[in-house]
N, C-alpha and C. Protein backbone atom coordinates (compact mmCIF):
# COMPACT_ATOMS: atom_id res chain seq x y z
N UNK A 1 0.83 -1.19 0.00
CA UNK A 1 0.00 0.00 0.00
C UNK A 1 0.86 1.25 0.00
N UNK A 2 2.07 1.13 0.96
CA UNK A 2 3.00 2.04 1.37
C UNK A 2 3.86 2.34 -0.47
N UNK A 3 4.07 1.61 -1.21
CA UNK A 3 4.59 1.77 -1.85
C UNK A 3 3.99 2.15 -3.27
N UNK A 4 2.39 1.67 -3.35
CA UNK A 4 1.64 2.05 -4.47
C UNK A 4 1.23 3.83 -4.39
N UNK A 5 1.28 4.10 -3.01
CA UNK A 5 0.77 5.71 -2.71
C UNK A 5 2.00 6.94 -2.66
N UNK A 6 3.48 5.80 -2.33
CA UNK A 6 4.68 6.57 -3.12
C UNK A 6 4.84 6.78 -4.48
N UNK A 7 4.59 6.13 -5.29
CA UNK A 7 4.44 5.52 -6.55
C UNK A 7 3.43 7.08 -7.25
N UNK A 8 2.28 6.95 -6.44
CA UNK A 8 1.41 7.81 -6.77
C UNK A 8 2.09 9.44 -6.92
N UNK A 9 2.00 9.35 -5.35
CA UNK A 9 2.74 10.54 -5.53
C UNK A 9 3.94 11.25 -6.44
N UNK A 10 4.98 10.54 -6.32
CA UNK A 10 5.88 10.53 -7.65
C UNK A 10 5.98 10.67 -8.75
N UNK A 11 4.53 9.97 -9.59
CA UNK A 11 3.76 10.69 -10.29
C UNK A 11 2.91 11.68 -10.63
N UNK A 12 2.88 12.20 -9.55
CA UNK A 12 2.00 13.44 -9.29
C UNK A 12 2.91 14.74 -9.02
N UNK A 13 3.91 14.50 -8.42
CA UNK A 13 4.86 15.66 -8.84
C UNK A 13 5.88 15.78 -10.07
N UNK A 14 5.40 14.38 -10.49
CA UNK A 14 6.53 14.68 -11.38
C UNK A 14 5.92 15.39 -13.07
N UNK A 15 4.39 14.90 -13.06
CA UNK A 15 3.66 15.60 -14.20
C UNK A 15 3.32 17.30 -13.76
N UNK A 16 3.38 17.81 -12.72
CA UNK A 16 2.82 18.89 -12.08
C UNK A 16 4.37 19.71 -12.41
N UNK A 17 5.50 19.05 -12.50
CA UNK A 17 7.14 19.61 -13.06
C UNK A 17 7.26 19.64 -14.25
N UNK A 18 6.70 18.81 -15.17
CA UNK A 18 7.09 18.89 -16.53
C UNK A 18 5.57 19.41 -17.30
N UNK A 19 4.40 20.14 -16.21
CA UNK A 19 3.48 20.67 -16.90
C UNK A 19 3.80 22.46 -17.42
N UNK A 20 4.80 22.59 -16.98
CA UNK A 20 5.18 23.73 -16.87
C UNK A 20 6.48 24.60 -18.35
N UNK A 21 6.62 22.98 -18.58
CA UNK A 21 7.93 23.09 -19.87
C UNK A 21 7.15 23.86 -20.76
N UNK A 22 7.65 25.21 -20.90
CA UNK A 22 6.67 25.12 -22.62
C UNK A 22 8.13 26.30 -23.16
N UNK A 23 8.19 25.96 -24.17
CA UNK A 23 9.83 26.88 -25.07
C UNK A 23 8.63 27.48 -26.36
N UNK A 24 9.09 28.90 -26.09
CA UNK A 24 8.27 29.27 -27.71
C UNK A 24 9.58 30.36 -28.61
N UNK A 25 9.24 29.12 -29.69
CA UNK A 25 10.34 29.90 -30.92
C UNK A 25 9.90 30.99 -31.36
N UNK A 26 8.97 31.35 -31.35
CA UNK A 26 8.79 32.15 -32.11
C UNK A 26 8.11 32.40 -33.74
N UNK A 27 7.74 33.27 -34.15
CA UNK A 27 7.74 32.67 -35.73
C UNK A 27 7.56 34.40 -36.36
N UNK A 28 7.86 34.60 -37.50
CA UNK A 28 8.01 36.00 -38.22
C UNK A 28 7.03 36.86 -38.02
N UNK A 29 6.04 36.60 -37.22
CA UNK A 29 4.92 37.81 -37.33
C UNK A 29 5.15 38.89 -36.07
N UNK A 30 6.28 38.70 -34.82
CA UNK A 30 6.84 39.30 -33.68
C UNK A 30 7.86 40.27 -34.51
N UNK A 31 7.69 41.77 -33.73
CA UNK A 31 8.54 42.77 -34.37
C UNK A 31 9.96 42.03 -34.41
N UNK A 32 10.72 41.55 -33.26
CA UNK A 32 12.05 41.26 -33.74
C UNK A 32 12.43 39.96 -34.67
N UNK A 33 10.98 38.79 -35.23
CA UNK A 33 11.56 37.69 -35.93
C UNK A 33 11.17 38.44 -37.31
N UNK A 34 10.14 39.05 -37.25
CA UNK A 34 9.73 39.86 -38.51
C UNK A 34 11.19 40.69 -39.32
N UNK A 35 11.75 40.96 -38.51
CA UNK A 35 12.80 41.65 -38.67
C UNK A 35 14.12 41.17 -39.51
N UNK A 36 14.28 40.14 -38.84
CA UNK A 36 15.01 39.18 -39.39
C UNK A 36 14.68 38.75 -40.71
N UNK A 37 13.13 38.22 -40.78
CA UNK A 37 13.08 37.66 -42.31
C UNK A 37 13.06 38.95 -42.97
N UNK A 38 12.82 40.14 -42.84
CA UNK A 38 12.89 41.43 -43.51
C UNK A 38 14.52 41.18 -44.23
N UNK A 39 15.35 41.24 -43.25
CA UNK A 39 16.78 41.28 -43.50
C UNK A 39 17.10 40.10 -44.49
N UNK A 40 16.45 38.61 -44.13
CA UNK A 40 17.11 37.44 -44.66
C UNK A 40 16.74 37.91 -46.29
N UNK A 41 15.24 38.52 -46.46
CA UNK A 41 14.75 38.07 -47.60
C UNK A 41 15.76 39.75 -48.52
N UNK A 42 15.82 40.46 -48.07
CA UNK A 42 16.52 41.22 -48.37
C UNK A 42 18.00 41.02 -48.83
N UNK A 43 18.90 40.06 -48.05
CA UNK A 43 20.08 39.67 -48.29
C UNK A 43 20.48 38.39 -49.39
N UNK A 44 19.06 37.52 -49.42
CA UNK A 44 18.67 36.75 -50.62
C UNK A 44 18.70 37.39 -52.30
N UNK A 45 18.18 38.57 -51.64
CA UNK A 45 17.33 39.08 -53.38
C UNK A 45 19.14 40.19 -53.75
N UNK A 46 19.91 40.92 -52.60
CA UNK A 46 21.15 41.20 -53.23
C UNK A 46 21.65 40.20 -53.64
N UNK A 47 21.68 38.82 -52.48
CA UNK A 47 22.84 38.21 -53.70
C UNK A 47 22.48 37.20 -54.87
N UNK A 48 21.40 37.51 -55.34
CA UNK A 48 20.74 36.71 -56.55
C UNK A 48 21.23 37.47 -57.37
N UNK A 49 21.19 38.67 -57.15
CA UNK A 49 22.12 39.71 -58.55
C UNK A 49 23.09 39.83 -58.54
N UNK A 50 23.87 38.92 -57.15
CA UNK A 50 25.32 38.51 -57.49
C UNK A 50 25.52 37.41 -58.73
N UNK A 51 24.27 36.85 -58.56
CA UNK A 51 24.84 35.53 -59.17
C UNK A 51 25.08 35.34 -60.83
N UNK A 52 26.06 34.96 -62.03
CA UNK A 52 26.21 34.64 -62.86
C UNK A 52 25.82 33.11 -63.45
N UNK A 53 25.54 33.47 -64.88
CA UNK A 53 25.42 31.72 -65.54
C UNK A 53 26.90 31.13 -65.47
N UNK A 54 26.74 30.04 -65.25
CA UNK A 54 28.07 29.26 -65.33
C UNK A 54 28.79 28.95 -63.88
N UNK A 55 27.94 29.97 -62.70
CA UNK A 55 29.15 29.88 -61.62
C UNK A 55 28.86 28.36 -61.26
N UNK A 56 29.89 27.29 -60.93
CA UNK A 56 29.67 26.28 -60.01
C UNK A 56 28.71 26.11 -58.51
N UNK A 57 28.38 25.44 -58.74
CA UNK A 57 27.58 24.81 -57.67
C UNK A 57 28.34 25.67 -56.01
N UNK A 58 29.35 25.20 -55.74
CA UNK A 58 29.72 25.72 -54.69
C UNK A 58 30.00 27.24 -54.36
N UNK A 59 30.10 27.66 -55.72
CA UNK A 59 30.31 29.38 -55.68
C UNK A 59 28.61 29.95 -54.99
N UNK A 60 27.92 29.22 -55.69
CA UNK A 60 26.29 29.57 -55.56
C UNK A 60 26.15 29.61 -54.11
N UNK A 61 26.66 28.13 -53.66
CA UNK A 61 26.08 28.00 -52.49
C UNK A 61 26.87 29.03 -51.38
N UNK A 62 28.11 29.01 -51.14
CA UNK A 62 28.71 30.34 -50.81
C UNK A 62 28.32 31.34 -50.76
N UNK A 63 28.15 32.23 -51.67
CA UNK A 63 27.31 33.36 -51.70
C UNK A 63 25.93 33.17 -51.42
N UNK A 64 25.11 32.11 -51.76
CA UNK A 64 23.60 32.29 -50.85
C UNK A 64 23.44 31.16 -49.29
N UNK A 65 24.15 31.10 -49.45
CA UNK A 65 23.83 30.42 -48.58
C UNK A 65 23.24 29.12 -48.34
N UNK A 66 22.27 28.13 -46.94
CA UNK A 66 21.01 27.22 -47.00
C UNK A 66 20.04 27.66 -47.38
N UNK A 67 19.83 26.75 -48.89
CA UNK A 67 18.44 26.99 -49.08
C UNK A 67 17.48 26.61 -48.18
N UNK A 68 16.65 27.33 -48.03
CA UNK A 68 15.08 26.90 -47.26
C UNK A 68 14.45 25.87 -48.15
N UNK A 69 14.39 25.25 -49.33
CA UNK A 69 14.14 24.11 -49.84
C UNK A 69 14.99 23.71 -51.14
N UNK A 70 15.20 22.51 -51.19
CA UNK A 70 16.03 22.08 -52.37
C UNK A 70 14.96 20.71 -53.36
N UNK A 71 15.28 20.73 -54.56
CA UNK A 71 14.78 19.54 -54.92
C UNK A 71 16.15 19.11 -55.47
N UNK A 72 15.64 17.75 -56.15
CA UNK A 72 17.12 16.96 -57.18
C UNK A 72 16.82 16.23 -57.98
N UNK A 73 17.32 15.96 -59.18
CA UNK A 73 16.53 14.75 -59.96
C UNK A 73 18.14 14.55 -61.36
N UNK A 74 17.97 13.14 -61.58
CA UNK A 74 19.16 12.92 -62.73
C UNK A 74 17.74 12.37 -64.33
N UNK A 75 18.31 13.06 -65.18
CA UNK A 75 17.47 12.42 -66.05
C UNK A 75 18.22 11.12 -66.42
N UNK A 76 17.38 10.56 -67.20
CA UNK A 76 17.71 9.51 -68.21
C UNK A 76 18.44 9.65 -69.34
N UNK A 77 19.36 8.90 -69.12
CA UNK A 77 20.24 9.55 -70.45
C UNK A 77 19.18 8.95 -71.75
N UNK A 78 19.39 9.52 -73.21
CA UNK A 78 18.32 9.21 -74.60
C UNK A 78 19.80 8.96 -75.52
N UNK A 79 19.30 8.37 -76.36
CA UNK A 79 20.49 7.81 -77.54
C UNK A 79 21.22 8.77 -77.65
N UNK A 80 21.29 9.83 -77.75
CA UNK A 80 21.64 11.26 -78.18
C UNK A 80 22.19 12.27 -77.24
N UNK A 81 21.72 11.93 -75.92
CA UNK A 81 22.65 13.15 -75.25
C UNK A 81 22.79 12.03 -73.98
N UNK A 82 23.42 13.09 -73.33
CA UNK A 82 23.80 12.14 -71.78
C UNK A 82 23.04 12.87 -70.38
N UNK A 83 22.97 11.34 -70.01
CA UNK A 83 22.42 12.19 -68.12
C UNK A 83 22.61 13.16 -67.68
N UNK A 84 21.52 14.43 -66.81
CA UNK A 84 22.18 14.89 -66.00
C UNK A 84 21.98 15.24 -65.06
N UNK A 85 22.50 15.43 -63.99
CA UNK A 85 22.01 15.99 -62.66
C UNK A 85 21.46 17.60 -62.55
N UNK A 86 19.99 17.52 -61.78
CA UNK A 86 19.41 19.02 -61.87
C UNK A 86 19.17 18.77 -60.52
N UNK A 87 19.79 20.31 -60.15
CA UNK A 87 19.47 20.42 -58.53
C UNK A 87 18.86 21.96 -58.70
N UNK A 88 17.60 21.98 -57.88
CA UNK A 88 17.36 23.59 -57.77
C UNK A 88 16.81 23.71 -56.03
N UNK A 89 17.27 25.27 -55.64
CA UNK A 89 17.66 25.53 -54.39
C UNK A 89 16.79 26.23 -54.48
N UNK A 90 16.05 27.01 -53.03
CA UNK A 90 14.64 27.89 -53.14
C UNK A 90 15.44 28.82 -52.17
N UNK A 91 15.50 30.13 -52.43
CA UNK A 91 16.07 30.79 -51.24
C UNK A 91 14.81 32.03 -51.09
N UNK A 92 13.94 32.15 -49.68
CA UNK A 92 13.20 33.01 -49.78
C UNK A 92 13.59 34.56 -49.59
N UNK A 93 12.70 35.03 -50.60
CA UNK A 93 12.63 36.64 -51.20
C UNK A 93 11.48 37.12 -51.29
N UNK A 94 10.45 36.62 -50.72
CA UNK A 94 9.49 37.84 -50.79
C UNK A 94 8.12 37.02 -49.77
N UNK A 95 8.02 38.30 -49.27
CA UNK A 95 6.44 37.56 -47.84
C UNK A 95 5.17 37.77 -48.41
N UNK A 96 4.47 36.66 -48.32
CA UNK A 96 3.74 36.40 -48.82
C UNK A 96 2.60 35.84 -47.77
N UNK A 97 2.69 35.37 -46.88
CA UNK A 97 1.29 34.77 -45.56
C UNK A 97 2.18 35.01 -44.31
N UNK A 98 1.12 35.25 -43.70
CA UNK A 98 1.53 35.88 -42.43
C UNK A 98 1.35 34.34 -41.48
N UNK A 99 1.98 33.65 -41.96
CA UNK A 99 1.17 31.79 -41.19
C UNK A 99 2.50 31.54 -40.33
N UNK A 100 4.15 32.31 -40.39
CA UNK A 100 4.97 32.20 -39.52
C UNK A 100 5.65 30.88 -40.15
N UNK A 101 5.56 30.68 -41.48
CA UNK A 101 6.35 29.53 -42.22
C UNK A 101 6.90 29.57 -43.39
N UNK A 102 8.00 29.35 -43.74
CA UNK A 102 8.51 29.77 -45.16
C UNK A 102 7.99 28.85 -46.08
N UNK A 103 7.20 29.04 -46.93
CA UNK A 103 6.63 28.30 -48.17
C UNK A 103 7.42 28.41 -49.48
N UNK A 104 7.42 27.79 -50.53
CA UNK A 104 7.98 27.52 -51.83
C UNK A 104 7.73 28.97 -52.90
N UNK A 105 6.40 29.42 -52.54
CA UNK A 105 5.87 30.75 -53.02
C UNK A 105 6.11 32.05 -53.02
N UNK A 106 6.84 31.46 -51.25
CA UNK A 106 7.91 32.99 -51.08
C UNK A 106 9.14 32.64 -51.15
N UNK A 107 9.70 31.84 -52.41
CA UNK A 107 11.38 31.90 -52.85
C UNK A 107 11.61 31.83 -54.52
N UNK A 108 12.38 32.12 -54.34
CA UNK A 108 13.25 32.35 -55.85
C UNK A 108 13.78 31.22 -55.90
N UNK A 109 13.72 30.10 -56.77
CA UNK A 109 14.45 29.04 -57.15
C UNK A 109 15.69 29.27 -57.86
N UNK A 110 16.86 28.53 -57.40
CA UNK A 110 18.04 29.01 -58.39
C UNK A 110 18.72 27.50 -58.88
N UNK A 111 18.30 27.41 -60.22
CA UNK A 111 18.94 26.07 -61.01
C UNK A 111 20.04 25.57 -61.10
N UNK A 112 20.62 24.67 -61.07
CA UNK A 112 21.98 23.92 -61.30
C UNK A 112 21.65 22.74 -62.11
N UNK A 113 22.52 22.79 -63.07
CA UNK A 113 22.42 21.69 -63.85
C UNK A 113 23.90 21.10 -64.08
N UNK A 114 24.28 19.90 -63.23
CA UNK A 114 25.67 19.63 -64.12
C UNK A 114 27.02 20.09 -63.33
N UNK A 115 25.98 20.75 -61.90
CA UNK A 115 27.07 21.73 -61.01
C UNK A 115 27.23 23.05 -61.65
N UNK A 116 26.53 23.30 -62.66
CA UNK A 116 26.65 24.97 -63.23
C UNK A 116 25.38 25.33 -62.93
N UNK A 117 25.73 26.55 -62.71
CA UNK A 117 24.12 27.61 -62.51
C UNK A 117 23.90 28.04 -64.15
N UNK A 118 22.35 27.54 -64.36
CA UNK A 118 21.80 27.44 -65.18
C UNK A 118 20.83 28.85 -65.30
N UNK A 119 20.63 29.34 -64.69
CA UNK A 119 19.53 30.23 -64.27
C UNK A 119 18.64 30.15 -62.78
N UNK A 120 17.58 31.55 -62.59
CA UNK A 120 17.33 31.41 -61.31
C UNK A 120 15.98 32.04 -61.74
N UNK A 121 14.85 31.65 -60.99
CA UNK A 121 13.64 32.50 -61.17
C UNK A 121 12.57 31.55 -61.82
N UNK A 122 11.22 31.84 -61.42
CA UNK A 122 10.11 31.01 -62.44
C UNK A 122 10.78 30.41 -63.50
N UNK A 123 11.22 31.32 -64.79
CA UNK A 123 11.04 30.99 -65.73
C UNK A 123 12.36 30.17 -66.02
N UNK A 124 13.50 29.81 -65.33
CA UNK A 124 14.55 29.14 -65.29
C UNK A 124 13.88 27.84 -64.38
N UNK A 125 13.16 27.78 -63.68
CA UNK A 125 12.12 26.75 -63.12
C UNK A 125 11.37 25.85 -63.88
N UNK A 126 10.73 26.84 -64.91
CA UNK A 126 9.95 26.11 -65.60
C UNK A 126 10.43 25.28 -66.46
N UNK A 127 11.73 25.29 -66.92
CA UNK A 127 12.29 25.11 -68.28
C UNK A 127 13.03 24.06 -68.11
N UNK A 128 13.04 23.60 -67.08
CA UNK A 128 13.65 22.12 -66.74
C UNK A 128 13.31 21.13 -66.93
């Protein structure tokens, strides 16, 4: 008995200690995270007009940085040409929902094909 009502108790302080945990990140709609994506999306869209056709893969990533989303895909090579690897990076540039999450809608995609920058933007998106 002595030991089922320790038991109890033990459990009872110990949920009444960890009811209390709560950590909040935050998310962009608070003046100082707002701020930040102000700056990030700002420091995105200068260095997209850094960027040239041809730079390598690692020059890209250097100057922009982690993308907030990446895709990847190798085609099939056809009698006629050869495989290749397409990687495109999403770096966000422009706010678009106030939902405190970076979506695909608010970034600029920037293409690599081959480890060369191919182009950046919708229409370098589309053309893949």
């Amino acid at each position: 008995m002595k030991a089922k009502l320790g038991l109890a108790f033990l459990m009872a302080v110990s949920s009444l200690s960890l009811s209390g945990c709560v950590l909040n990140v935050g998310d962009h709609e608070g003046k100082r995270s707002h701020s930040y994506w102000e700056k990030q999306q700002e420091t995105n869209r200068t260095n997209l007009s850094k960027l040239t056709i041809g730079m390598a893969r690692d020059q890209v990533t250097v100057l922009m940085g982690t993308a907030d989303f990446s895709e990847a895909y190798v085609t099939q090579a056809d009698a006629g040409s050869p495989k290749k690897e397409v990687n495109v990076l999403f770096y966000r540039t422009q706010w678009s929902k106030g939902d405190g999450k970076t979506t695909k809608d608010e970034c600029t995609p920037v293409v690599i094909s081959d480890n060369k920058l191919v182009g950046w933007g919708d229409t370098a998106y589309q053309k893949i």
